[in-house]
Protein backbone atom coordinates (compact mmCIF):
# COMPACT_ATOMS: atom_id res chain seq x y z
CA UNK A 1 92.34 60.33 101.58
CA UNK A 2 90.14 58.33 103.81
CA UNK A 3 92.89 57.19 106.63
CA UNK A 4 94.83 58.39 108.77
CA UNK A 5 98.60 57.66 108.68
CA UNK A 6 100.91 57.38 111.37
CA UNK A 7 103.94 59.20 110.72
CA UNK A 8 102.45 62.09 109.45
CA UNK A 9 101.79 65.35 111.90
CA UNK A 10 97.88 65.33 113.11
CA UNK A 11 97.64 68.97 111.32
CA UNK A 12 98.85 67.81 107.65
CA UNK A 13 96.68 64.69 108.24
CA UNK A 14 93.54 67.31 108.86
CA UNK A 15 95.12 69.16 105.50
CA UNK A 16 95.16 66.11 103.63
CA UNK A 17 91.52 64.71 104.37
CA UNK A 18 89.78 68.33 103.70
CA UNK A 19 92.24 69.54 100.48
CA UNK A 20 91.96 65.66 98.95
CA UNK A 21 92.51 65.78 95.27
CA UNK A 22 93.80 69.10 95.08
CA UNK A 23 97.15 68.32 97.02
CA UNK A 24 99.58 66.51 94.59
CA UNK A 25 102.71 66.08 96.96
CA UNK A 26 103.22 66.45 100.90
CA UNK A 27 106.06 66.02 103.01
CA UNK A 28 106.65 66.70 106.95
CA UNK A 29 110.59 66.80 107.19
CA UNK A 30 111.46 67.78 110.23
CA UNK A 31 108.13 68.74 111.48
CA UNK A 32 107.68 71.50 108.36
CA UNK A 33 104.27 70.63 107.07
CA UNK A 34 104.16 70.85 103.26
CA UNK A 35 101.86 70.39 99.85
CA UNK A 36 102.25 70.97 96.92
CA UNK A 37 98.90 72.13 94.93
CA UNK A 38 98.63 73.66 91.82
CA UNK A 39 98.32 77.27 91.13
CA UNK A 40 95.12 77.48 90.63
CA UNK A 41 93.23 76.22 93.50
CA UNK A 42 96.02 78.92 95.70
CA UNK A 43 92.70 80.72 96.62
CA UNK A 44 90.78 77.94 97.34
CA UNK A 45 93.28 76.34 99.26
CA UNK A 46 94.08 79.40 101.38
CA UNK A 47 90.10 79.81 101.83
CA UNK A 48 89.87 76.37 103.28
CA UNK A 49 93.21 76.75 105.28
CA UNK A 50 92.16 79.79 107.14
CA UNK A 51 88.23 78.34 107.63
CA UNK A 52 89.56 74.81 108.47
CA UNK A 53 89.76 73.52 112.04
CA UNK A 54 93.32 74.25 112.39
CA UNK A 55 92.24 78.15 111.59
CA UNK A 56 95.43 79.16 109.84
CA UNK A 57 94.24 82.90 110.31
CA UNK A 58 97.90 84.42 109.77
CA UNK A 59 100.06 84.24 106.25
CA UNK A 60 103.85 84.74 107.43
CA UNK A 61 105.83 84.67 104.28
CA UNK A 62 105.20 84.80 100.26
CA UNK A 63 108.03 84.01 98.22
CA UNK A 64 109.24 82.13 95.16
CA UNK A 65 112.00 80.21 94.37
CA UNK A 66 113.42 79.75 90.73
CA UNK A 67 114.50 76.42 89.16
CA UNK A 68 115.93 77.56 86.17
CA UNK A 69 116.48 74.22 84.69
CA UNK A 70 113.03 73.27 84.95
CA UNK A 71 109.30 73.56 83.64
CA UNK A 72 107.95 74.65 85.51
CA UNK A 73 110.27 77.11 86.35
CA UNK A 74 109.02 79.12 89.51
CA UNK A 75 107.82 78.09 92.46
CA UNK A 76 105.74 80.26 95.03
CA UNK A 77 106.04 79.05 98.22
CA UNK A 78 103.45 80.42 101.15
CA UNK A 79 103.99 79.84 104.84
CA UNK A 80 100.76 79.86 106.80
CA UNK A 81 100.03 80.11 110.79
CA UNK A 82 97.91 79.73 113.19
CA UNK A 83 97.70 81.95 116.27
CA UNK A 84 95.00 79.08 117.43
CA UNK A 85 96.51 75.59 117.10
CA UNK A 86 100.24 77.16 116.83
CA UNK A 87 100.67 74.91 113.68
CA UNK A 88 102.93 76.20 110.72
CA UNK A 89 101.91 74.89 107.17
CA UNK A 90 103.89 75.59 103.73
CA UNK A 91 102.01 75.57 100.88
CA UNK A 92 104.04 75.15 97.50
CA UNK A 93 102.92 75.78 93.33
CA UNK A 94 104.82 75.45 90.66
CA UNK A 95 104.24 78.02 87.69
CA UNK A 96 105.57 78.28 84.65
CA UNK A 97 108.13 80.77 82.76
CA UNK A 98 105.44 81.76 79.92
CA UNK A 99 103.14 82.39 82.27
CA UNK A 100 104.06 82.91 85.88
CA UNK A 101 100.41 83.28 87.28
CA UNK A 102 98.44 82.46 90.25
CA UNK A 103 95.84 83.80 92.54
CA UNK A 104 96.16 86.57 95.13
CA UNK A 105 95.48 85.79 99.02
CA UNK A 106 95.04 89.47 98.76
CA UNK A 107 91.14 88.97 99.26
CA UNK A 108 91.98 86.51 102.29
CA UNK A 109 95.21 88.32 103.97
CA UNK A 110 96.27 91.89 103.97
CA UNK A 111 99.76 91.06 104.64
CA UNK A 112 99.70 89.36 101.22
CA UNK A 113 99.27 92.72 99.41
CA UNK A 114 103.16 93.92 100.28
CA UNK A 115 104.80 90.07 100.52
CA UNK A 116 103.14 89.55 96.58
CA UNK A 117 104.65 92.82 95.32
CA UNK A 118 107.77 91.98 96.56
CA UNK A 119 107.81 88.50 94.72
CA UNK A 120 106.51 90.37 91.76
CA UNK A 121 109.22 92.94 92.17
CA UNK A 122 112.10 90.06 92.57
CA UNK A 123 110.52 87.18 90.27
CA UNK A 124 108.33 88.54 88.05
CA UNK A 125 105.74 86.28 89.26
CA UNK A 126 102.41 87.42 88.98
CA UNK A 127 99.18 87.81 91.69
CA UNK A 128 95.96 88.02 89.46
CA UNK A 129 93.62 89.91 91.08
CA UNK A 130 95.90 91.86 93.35
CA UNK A 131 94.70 95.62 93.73
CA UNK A 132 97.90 96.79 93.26
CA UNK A 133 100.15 94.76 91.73
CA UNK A 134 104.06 97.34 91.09
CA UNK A 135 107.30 97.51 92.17
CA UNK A 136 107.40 97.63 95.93
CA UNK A 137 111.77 97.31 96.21
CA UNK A 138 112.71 98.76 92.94
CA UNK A 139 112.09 101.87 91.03
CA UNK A 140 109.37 101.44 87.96
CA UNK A 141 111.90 101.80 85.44
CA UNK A 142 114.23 98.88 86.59
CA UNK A 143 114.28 96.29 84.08
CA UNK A 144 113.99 92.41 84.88
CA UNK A 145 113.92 90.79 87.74
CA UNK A 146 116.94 91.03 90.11
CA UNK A 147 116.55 87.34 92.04
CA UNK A 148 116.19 85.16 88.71
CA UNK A 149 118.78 82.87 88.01
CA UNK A 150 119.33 84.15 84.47
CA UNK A 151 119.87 87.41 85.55
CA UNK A 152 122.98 89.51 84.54
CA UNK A 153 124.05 91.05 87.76
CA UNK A 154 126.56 93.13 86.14
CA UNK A 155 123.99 94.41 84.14
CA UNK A 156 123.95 98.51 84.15
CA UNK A 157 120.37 99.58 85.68
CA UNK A 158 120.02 103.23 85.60
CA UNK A 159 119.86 104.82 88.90
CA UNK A 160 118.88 108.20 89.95
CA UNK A 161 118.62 109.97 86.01
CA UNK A 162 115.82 107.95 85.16
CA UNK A 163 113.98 108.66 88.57
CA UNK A 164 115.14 112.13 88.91
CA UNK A 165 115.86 113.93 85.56
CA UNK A 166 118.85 116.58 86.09
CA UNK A 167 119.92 115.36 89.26
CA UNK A 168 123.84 113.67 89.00
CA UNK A 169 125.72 111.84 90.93
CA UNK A 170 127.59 114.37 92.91
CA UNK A 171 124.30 116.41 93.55
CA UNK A 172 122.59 116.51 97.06
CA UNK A 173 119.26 114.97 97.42
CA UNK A 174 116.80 116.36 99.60
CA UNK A 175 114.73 113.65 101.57
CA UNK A 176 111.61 114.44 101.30
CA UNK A 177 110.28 112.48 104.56
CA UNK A 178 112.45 114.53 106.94
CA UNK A 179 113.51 117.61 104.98
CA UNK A 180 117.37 117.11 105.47
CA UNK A 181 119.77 117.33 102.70
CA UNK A 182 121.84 114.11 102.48
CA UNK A 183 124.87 113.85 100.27
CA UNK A 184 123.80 110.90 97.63
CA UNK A 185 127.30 108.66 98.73
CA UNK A 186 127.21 109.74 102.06
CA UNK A 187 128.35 107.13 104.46
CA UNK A 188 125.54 108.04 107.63
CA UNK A 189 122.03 109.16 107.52
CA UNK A 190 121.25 111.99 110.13
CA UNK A 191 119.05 111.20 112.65
């Protein structure tokens, strides 16, 4: 993209002319900034974001969104900014179901290593190359992923047998951060 246009923000102009080819779709409703890139150049992208000129040194949010009646299905959706320029930038890619990969900003942002496992943890998305890459909201032995479209809330996930063997329902629990015994359907936490 050699010119500039008019009715686009200055900072998703700047995007545009340094990301060329690898941006398939922008818009700026609103003044949100947003492209659309595929999933693999997330790591390249994010490189050039946060070298650029518009230094977006700070990734706010990692999440994904599912369109179940599409292909492909899952979209992860970043939201970059910079404590510079004060510009906000979304950067969208579309993955699909059979293979829900892309890229970790791990390497790039540390806040990436929690937001990832929690898209992980909800989506089933997956971060190659992140260091750590579990549950981070759920317990290892819950099955699926909770924030899918297709998935059967009234579906029976076991709760505390499977995480504590022995321990039932009306049992007390002790927390083990503060040492106090807390009934498991109490209805206030001691402080």
């Amino acid at each position: 993209m050699s010119e500039t246009t008019p009715e686009l923000s200055d900072a998703l102009q700047t995007v545009l002319q340094g990301l060329g080819d690898k941006v398939l779709a922008w818009h700026d409703q609103h003044g949100d900034d947003t492209v659309l890139i595929r999933p693999e150049h997330r790591l390249e992208v994010a490189t050039w974001l946060k070298e650029c000129e518009l230094h977006f040194d700070m990734l706010m949010d990692n999440t994904a969104v599912d369109f179940i009646e599409e292909e492909p299905r899952f979209e992860i959706v970043d939201h970059f900014f910079s404590t510079k320029t004060f510009k906000r930038l979304r950067v969208k890619c579309r993955v699909p179901e059979n293979k829900p990969n892309a890229p970790s900003l791990v390497p790039l942002y540390g806040s990436a290593n929690w937001m990832e496992r929690e898209t992980y943890d909800m989506y089933g998305v997956v971060f190659d190359g992140h260091p750590d890459l579990r549950r981070i909201l759920l317990y290892p032995e819950f099955v699926g992923f909770p924030l899918r479209k297709d998935y059967d809330k009234l579906h029976e996930q076991p709760l505390f047998e499977a995480r504590y063997p022995g321990v039932r329902e009306t049992d007390e629990v002790i927390n083990p951060r503060v040492g106090v015994e807390l009934p498991i359907h109490g209805t206030e936490v001691p402080r």
